[in-house]
N, C-alpha and C. Protein backbone atom coordinates (compact mmCIF):
# COMPACT_ATOMS: atom_id res chain seq x y z
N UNK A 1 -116.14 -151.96 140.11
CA UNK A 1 -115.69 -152.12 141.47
C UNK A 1 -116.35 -151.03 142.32
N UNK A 2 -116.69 -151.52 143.12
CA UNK A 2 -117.73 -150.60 144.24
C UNK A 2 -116.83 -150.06 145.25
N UNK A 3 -116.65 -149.02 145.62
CA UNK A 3 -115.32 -147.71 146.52
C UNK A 3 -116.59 -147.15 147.46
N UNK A 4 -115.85 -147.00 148.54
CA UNK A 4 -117.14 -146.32 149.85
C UNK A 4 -115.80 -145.82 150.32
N UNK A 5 -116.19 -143.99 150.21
CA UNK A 5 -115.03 -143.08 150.29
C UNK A 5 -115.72 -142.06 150.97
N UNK A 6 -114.99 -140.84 152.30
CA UNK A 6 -115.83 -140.13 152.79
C UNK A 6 -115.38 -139.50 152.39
N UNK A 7 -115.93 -138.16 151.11
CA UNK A 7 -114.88 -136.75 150.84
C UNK A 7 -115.63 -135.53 151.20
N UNK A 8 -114.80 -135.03 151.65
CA UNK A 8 -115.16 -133.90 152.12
C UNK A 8 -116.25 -133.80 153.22
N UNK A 9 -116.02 -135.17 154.03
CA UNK A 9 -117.18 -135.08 155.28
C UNK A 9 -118.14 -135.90 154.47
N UNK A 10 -118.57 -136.21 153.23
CA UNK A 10 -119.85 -136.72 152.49
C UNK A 10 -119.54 -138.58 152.21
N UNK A 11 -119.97 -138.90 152.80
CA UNK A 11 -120.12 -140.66 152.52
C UNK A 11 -120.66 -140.97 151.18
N UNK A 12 -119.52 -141.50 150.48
CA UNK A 12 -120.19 -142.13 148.46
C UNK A 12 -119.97 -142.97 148.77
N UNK A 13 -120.95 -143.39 147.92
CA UNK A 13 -120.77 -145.19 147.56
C UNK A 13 -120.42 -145.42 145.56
N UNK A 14 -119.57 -145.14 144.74
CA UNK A 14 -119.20 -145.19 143.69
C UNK A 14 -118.88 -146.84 142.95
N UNK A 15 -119.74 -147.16 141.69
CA UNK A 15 -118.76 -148.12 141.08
C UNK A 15 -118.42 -147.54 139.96
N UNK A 16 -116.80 -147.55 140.08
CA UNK A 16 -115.50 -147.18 139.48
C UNK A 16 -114.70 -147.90 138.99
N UNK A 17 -113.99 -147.43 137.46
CA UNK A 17 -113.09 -148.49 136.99
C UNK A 17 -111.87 -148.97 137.70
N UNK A 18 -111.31 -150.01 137.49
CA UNK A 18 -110.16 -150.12 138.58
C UNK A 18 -109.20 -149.62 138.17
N UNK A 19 -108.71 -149.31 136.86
CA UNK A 19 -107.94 -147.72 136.76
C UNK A 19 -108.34 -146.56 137.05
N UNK A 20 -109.13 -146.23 137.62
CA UNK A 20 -109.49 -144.96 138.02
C UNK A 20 -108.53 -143.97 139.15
N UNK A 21 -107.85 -142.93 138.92
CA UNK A 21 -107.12 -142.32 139.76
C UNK A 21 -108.50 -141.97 140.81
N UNK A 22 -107.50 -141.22 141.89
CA UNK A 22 -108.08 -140.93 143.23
C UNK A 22 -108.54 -139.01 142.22
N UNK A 23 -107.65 -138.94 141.65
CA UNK A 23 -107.65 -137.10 141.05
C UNK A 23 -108.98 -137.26 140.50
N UNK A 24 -109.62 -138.20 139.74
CA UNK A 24 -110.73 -138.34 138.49
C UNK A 24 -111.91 -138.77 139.57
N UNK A 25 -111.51 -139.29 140.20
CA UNK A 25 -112.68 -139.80 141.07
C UNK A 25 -113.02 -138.13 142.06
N UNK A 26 -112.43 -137.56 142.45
CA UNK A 26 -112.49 -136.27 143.05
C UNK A 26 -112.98 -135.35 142.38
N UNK A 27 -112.66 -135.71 141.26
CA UNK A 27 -113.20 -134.15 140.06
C UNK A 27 -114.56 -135.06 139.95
N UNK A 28 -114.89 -136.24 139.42
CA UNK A 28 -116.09 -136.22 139.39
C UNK A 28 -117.49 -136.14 139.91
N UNK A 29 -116.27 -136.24 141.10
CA UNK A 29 -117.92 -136.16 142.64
C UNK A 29 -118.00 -134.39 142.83
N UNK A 30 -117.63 -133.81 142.15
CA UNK A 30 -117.48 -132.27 142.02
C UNK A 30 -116.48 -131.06 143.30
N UNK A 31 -115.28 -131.66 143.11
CA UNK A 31 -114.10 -130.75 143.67
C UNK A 31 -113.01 -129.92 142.56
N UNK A 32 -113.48 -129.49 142.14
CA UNK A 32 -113.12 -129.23 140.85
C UNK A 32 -111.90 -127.88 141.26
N UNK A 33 -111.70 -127.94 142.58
CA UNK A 33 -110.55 -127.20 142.84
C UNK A 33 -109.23 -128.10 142.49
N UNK A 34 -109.38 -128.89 142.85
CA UNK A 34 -108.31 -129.81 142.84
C UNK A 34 -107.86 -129.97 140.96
N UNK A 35 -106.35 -129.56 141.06
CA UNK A 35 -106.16 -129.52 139.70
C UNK A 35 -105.24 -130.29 139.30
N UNK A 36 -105.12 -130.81 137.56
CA UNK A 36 -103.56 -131.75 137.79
C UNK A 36 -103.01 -130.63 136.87
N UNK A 37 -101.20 -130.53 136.93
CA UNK A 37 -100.83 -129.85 136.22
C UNK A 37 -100.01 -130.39 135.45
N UNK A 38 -99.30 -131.72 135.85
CA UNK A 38 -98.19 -132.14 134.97
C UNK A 38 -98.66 -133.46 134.76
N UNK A 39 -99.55 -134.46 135.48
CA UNK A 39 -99.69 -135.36 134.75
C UNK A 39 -98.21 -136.55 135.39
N UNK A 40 -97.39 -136.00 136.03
CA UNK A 40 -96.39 -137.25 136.32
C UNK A 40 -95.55 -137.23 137.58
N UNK A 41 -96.97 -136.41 138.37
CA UNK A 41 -96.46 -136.56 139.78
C UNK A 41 -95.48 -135.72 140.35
N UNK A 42 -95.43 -134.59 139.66
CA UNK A 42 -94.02 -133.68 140.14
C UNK A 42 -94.58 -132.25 141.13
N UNK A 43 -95.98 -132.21 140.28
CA UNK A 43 -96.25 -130.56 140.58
C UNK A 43 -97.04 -130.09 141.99
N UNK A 44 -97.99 -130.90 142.66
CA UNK A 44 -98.26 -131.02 143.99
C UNK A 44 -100.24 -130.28 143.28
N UNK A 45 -100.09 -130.41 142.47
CA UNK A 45 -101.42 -129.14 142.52
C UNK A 45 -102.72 -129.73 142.93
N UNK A 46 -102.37 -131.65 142.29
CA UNK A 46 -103.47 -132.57 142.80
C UNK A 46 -103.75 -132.81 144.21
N UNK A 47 -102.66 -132.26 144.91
CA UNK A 47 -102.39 -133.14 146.86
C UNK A 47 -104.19 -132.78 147.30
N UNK A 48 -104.43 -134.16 148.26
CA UNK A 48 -105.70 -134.32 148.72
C UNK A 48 -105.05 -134.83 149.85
N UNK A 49 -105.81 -135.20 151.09
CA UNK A 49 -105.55 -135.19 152.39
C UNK A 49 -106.14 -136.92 152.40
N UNK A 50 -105.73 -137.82 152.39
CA UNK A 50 -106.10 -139.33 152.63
C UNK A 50 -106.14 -139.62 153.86
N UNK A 51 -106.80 -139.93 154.56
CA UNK A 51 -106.61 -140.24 156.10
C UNK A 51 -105.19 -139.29 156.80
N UNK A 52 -105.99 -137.91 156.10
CA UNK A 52 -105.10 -136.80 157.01
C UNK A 52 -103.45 -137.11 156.79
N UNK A 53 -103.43 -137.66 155.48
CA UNK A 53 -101.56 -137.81 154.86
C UNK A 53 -101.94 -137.13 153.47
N UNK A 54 -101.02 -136.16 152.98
CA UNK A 54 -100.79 -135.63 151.50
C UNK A 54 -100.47 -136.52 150.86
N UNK A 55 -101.36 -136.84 149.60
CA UNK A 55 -100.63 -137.81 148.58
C UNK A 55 -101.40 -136.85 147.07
N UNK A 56 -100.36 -137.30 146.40
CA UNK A 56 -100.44 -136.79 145.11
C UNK A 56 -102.28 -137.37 144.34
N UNK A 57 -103.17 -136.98 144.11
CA UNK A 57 -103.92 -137.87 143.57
C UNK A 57 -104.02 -138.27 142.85
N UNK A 58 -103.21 -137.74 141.79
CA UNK A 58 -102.95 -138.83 140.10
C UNK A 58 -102.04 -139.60 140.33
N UNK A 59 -101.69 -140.26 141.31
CA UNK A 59 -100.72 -141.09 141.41
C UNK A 59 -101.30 -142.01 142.32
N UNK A 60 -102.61 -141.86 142.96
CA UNK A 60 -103.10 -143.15 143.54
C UNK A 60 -104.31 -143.24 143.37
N UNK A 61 -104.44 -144.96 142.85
CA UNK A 61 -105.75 -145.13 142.67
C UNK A 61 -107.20 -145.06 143.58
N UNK A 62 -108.15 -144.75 142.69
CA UNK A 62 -109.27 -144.40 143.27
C UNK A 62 -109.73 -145.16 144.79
N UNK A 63 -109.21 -146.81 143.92
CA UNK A 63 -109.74 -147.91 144.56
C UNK A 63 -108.84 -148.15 146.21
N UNK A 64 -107.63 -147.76 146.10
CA UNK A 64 -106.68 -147.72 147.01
C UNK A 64 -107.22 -146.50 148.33
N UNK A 65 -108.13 -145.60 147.85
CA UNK A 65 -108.81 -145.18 149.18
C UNK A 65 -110.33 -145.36 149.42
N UNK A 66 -110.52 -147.10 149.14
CA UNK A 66 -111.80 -147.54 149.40
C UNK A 66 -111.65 -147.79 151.08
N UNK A 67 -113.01 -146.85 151.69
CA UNK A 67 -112.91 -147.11 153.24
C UNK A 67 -112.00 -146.00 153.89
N UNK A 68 -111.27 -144.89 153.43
CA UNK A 68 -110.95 -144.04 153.98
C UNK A 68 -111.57 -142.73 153.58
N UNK A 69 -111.21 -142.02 154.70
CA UNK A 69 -111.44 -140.15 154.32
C UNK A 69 -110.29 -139.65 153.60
N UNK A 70 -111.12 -138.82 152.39
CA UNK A 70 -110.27 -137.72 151.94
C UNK A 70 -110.30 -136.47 151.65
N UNK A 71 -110.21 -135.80 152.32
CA UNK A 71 -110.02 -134.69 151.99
C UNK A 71 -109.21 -133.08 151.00
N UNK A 72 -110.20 -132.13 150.78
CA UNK A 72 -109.49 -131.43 149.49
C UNK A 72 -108.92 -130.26 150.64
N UNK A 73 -108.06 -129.71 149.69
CA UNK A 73 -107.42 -128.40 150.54
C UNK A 73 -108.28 -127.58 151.02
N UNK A 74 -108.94 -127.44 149.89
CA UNK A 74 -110.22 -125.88 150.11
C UNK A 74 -111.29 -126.60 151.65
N UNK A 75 -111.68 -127.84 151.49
CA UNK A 75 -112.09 -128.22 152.59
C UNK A 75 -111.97 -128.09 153.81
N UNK A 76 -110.28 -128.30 154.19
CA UNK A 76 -109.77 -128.47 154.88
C UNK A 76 -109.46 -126.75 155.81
N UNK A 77 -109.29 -126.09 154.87
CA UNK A 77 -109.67 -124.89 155.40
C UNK A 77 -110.53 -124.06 155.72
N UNK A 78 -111.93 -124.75 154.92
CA UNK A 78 -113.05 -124.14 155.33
C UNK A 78 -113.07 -124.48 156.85
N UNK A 79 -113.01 -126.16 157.48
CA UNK A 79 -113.33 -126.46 158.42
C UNK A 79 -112.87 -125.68 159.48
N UNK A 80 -111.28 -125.12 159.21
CA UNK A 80 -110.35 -124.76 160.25
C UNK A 80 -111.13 -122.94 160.24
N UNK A 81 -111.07 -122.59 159.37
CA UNK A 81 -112.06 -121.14 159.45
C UNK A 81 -113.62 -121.09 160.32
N UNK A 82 -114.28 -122.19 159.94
CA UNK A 82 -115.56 -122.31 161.20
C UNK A 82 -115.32 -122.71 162.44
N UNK A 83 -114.01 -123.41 162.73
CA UNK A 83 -113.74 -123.96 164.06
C UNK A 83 -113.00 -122.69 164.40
N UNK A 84 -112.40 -121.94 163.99
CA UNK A 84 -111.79 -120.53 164.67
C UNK A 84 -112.60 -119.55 164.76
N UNK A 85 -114.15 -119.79 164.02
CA UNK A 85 -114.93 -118.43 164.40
C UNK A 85 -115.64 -118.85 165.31
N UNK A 86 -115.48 -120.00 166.45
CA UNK A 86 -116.50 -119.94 167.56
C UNK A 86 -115.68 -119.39 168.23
């Protein structure tokens, strides 16, 4: 299944299994901040920014953010750190 996902500002075009979490698909395009810790949705360590909403990423599939932005934490703060140093 073919996913067109913008992360981190970067436009992919991925074909991905249709079990594929949104967490595995993130670690593999290399965000390797993003961590899981429990595996069942409790611990927050996966949260990624989906069209600018927190969602757990081992808990939603890859394919479920085909056509949106997502963003990682560390991202998200880089941006806000260059937009406060102009």
């Amino acid at each position: 299944m073919l996913v067109n996902i913008i992360l981190n500002g970067k436009k992919l075009s991925r074909e991905i299994a249709p079990d594929m979490t949104l967490y595995d698909f993130v670690r593999d395009n290399g965000c390797y901040s993003v961590k899981c810790g429990c595996e069942t949705s409790n611990c927050g360590l996966c949260t990624v920014f989906l069209n600018n909403k927190p969602v757990l990423s081992c808990s939603v599939l890859a394919a479920r953010a085909d056509g949106c932005r997502v963003d990682t934490l560390e991202y998200t703060c880089f941006i806000k750190r260059k937009s406060s140093s102009k």
